[in-house]
Protein backbone atom coordinates (compact mmCIF):
# COMPACT_ATOMS: atom_id res chain seq x y z
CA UNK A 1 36.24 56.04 -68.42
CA UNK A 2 34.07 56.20 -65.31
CA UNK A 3 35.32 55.81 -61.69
CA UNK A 4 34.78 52.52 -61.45
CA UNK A 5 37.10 51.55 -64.25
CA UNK A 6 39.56 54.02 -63.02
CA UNK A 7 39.99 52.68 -59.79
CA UNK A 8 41.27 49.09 -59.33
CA UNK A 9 41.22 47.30 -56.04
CA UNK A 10 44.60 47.63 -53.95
CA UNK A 11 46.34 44.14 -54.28
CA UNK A 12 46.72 44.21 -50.08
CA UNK A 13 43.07 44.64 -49.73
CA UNK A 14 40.81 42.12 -47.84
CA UNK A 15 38.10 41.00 -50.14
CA UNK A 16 35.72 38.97 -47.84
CA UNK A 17 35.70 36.91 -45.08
CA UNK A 18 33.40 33.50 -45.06
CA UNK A 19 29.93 35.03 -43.56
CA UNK A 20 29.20 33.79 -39.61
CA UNK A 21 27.39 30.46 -40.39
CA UNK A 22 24.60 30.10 -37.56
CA UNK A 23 23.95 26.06 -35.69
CA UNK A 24 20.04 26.66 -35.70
CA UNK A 25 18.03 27.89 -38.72
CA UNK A 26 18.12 31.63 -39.39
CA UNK A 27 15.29 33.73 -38.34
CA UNK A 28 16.99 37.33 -38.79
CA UNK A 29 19.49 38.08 -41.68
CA UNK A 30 21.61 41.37 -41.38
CA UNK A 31 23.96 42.54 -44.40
CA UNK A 32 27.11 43.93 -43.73
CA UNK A 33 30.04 44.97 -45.84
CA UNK A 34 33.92 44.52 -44.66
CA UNK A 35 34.43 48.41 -45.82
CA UNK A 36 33.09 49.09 -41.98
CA UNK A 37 34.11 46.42 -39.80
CA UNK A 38 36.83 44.91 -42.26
CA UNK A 39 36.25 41.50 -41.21
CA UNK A 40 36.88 41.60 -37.63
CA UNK A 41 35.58 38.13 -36.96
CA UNK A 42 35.93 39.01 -33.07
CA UNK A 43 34.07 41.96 -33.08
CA UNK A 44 31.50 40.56 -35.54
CA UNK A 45 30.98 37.67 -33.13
CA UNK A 46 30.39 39.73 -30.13
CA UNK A 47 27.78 41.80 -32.20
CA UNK A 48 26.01 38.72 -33.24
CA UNK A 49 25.66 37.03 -29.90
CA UNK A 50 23.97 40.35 -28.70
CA UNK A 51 21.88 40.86 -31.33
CA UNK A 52 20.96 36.95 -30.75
CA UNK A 53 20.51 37.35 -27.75
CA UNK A 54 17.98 40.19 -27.71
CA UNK A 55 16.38 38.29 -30.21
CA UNK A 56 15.93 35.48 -28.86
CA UNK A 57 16.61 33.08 -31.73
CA UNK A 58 19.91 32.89 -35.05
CA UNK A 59 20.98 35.96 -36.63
CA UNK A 60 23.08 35.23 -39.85
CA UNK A 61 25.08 37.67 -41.47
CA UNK A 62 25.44 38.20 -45.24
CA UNK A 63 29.00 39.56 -45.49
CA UNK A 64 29.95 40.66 -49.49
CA UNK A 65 32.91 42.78 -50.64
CA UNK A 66 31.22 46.04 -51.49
CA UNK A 67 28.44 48.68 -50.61
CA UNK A 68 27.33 47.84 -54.22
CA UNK A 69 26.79 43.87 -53.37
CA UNK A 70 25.46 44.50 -50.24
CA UNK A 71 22.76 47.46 -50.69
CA UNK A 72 21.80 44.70 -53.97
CA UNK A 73 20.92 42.06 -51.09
CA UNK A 74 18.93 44.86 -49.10
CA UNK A 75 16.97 45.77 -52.32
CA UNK A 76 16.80 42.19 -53.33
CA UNK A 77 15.09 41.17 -50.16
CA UNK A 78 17.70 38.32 -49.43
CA UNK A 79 18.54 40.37 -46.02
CA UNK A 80 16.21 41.52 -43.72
CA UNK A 81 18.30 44.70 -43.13
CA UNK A 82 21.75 45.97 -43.57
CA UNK A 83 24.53 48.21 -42.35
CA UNK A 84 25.09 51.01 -45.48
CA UNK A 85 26.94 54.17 -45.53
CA UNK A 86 24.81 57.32 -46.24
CA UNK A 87 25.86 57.33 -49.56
CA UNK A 88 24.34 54.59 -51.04
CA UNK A 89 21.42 55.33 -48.24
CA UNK A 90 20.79 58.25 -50.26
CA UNK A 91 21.03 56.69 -53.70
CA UNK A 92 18.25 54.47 -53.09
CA UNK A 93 16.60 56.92 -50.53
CA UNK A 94 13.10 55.89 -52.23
CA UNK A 95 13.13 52.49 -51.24
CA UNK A 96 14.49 52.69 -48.56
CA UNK A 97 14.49 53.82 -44.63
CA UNK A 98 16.53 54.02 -41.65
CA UNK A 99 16.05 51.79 -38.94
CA UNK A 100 19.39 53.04 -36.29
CA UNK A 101 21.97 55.28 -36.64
CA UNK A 102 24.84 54.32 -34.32
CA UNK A 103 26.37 57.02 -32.04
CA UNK A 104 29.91 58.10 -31.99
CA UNK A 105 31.10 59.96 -28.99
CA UNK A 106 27.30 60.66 -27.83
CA UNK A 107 26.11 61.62 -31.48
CA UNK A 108 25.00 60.15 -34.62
CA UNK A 109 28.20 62.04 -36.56
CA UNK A 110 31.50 61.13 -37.90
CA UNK A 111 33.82 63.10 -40.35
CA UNK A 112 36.23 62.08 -43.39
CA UNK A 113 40.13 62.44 -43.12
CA UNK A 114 42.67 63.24 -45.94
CA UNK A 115 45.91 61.36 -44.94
CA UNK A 116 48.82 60.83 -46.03
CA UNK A 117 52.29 59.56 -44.16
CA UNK A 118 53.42 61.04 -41.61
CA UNK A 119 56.47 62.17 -42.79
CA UNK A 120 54.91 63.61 -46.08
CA UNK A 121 55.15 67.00 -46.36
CA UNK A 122 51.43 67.96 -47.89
CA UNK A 123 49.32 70.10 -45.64
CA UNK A 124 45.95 70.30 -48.21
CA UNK A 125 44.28 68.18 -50.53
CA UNK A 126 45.72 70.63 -53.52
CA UNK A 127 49.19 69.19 -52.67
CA UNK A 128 48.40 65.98 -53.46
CA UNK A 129 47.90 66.83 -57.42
CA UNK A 130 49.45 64.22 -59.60
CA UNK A 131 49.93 61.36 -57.02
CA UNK A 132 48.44 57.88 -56.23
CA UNK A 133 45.29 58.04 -53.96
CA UNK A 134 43.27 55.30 -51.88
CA UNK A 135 39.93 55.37 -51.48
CA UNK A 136 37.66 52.34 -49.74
CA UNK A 137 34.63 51.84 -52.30
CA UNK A 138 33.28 53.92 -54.70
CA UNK A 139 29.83 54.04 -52.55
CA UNK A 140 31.38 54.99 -49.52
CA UNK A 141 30.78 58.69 -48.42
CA UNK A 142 33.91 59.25 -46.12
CA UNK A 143 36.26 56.78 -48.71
CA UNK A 144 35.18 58.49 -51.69
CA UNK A 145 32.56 60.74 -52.04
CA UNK A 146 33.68 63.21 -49.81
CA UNK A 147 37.58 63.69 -51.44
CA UNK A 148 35.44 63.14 -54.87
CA UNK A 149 33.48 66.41 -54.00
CA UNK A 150 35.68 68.60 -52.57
CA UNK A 151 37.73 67.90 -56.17
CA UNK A 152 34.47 69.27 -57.58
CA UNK A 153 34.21 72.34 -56.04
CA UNK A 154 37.56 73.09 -58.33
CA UNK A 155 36.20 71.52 -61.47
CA UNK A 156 38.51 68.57 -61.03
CA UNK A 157 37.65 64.76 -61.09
CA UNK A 158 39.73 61.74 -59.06
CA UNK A 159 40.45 60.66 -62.66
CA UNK A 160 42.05 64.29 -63.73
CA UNK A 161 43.58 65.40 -59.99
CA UNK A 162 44.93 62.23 -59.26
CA UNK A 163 47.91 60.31 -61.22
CA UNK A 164 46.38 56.71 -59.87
CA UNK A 165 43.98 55.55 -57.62
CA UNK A 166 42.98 52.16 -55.74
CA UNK A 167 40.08 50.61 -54.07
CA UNK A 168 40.87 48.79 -51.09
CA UNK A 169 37.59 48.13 -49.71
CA UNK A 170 38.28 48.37 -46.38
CA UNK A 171 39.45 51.66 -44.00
CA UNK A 172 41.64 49.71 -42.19
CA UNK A 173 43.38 49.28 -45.78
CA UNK A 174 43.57 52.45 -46.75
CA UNK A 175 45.81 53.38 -43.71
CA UNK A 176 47.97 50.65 -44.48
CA UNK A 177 48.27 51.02 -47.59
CA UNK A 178 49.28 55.29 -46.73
CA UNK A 179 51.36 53.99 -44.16
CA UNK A 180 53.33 51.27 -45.92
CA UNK A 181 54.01 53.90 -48.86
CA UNK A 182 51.91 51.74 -51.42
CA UNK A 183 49.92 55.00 -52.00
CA UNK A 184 50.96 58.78 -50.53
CA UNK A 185 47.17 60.06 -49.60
CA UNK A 186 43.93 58.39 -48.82
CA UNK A 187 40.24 58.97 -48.02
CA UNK A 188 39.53 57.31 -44.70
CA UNK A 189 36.40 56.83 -42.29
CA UNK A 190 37.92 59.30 -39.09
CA UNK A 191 35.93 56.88 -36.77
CA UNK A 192 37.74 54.03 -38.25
CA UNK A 193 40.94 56.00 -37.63
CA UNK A 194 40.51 57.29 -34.63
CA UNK A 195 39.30 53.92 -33.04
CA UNK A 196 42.51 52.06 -34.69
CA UNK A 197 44.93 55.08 -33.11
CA UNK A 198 43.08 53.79 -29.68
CA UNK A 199 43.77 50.35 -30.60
CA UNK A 200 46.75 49.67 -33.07
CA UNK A 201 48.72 52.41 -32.85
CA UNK A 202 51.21 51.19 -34.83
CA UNK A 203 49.23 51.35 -37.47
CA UNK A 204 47.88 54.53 -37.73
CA UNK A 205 51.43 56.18 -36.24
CA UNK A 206 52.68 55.86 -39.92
CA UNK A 207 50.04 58.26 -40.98
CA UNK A 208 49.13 61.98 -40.19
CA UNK A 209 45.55 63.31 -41.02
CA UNK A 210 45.70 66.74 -42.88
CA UNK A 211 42.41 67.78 -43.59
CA UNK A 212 39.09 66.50 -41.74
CA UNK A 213 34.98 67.23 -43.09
CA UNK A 214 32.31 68.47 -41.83
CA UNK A 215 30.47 66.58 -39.41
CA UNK A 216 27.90 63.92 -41.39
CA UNK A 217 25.37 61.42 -40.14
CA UNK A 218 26.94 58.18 -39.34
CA UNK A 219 26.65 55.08 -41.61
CA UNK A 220 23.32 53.59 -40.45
CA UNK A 221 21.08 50.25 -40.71
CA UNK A 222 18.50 50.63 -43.36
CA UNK A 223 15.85 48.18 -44.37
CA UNK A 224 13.09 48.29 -47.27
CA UNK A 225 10.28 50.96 -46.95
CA UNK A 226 7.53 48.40 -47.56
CA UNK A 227 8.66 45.99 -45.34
CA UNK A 228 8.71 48.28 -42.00
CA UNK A 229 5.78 46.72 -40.97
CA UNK A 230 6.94 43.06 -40.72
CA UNK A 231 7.62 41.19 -37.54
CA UNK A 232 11.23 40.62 -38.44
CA UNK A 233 12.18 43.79 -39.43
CA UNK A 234 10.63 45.71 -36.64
CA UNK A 235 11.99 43.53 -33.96
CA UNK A 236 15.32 43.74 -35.92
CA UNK A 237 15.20 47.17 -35.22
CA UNK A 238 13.80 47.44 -32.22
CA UNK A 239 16.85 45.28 -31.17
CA UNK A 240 19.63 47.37 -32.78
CA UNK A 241 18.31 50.63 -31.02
CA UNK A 242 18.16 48.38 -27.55
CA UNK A 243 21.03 47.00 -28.00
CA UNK A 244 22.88 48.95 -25.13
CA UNK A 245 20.32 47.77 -22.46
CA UNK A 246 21.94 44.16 -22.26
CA UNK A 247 25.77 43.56 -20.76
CA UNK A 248 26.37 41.89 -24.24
CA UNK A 249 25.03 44.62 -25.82
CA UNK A 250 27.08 47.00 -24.10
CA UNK A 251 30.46 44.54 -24.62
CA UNK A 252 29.80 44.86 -28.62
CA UNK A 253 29.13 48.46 -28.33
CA UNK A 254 32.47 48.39 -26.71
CA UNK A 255 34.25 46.07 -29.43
CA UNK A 256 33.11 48.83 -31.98
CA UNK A 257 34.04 51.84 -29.91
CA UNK A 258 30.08 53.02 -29.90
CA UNK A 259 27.80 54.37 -27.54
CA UNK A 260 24.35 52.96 -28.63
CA UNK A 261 22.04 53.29 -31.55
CA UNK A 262 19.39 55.84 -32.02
CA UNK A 263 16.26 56.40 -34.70
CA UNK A 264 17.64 59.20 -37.26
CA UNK A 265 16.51 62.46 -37.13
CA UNK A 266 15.39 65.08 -39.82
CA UNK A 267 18.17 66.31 -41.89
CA UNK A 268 21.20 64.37 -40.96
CA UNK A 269 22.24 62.93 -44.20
CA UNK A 270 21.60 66.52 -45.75
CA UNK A 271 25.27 66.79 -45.96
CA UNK A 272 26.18 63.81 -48.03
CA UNK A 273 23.19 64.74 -50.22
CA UNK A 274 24.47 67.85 -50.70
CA UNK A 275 28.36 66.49 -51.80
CA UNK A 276 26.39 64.01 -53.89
CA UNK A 277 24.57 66.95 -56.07
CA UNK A 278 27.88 68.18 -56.09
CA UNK A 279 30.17 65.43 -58.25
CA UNK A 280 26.44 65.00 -60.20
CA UNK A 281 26.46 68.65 -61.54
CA UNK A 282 30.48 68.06 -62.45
């Protein structure tokens, strides 16, 4: 039995959201996966209109359920470029290249929290032995991988540590589910936490973090290696590392609790690729 088949998707989750439909024909297609943004349709539409705007003519977004769907529409050439998580970055590393990396708190870094309710008593992940678990997607670095690895390190599995896990494909969903006592721990995005403490903090007020990673290199926009050098995908990029220049920019920067968007340096992901070698040699 593999993870995949292990994990079944939390009945509360959000699977998808109808994709923004554009009035004009679509000259720049971006994929994106609700995992991140969990279908905020507000924040979504901000971050279009900028990107339009920059642009100077439709951007469409491609919106599917999972980092698996998605990175298959990046690969597939059906989107021009799309916003991954490191983790499946790195799985398709030779194909592939980075065209931003967003920055959190001045930085291109963002960390993975162990939760579980707030009145829950655990203080480690080795408390939370025999109970039910949600993760966001089984490609997501800071929903899975991370929790997966550090169960590695002691020769454990999700499948053998845990007694049952979920997928709810979306961060926002794995606090709620913690925090409604559908599950007692999950493996969230600490960006995604700390920006819904900031913003509903009645949400996040039924959860306590207990354990936080080591800083990693923030999910970024990737596109195809061999098509760097066309028109749409360099202005693409060009306009996701401008995008702070503009006041809409700046607004949907806002929306998303960013600062701006930078190229990647050298090394960032080395972290996640490290964690990855780690559940491979399991």
């Amino acid at each position: 039995m593999n993870r995949r088949q292990f994990l079944g998707c939390a009945s509360t989750s959000i699977l998808y959201c109808k994709p923004l439909v554009a009035e004009e024909p679509v000259a720049f297609r971006l994929g994106l996966t609700p995992v991140f943004l969990d279908n905020d349709a507000i924040v979504l539409k901000h971050f279009q209109s900028a990107l339009e705007s920059i642009l100077g003519a439709a951007v469409g977004f491609e919106q599917r359920r999972t980092y698996e769907e998605v990175t298959g529409l990046l690969l597939s050439g059906s989107v021009d470029a799309a916003w991954l998580c490191g983790y499946p970055f790195l799985q398709h590393a030779d194909v592939l290249s980075i065209l931003a990396v967003p920055l959190w708190n001045g930085r291109p870094l963002y960390q993975s929290y162990l939760i579980v309710g707030r009145d829950d008593a655990a203080s480690a992940l080795s408390d939370l032995e025999g109970a039910t678990h949600a993760f966001s997607d089984p490609d997501s670095n800071s929903g899975y991988l991370v929790t997966a690895s550090e169960l590695a390190r002691i020769g454990r599995s999700p499948e053998t540590f845990f007694r049952r896990g979920i997928f709810t494909y979306g961060h926002r969903n794995v606090v709620r589910a913690v925090a409604d006592g559908l599950v007692r721990s999950g493996s969230v995005d600490g960006y995604v936490w700390e920006a819904l403490t900031t913003r509903e903090p009645q949400l996040t007020k039924g959860t306590r973090v207990i354990w936080k990673s080591e800083w990693m290199g923030f999910p970024p926009f990737c596109a195809r290696s061999d098509r760097l050098r066309e028109a749409t995908v360099e202005r693409l990029g060009n306009a996701l590392r401008g995008i702070g220049n503009s006041d809409r920019g700046r607004n949907a920067l806002d929306l998303l609790t960013l600062d701006g968007m930078a190229p990647a340096s050298p090394g960032l992901f080395d972290g996640i690729a490290k964690r990855m070698a780690e559940i491979e040699a399991l």
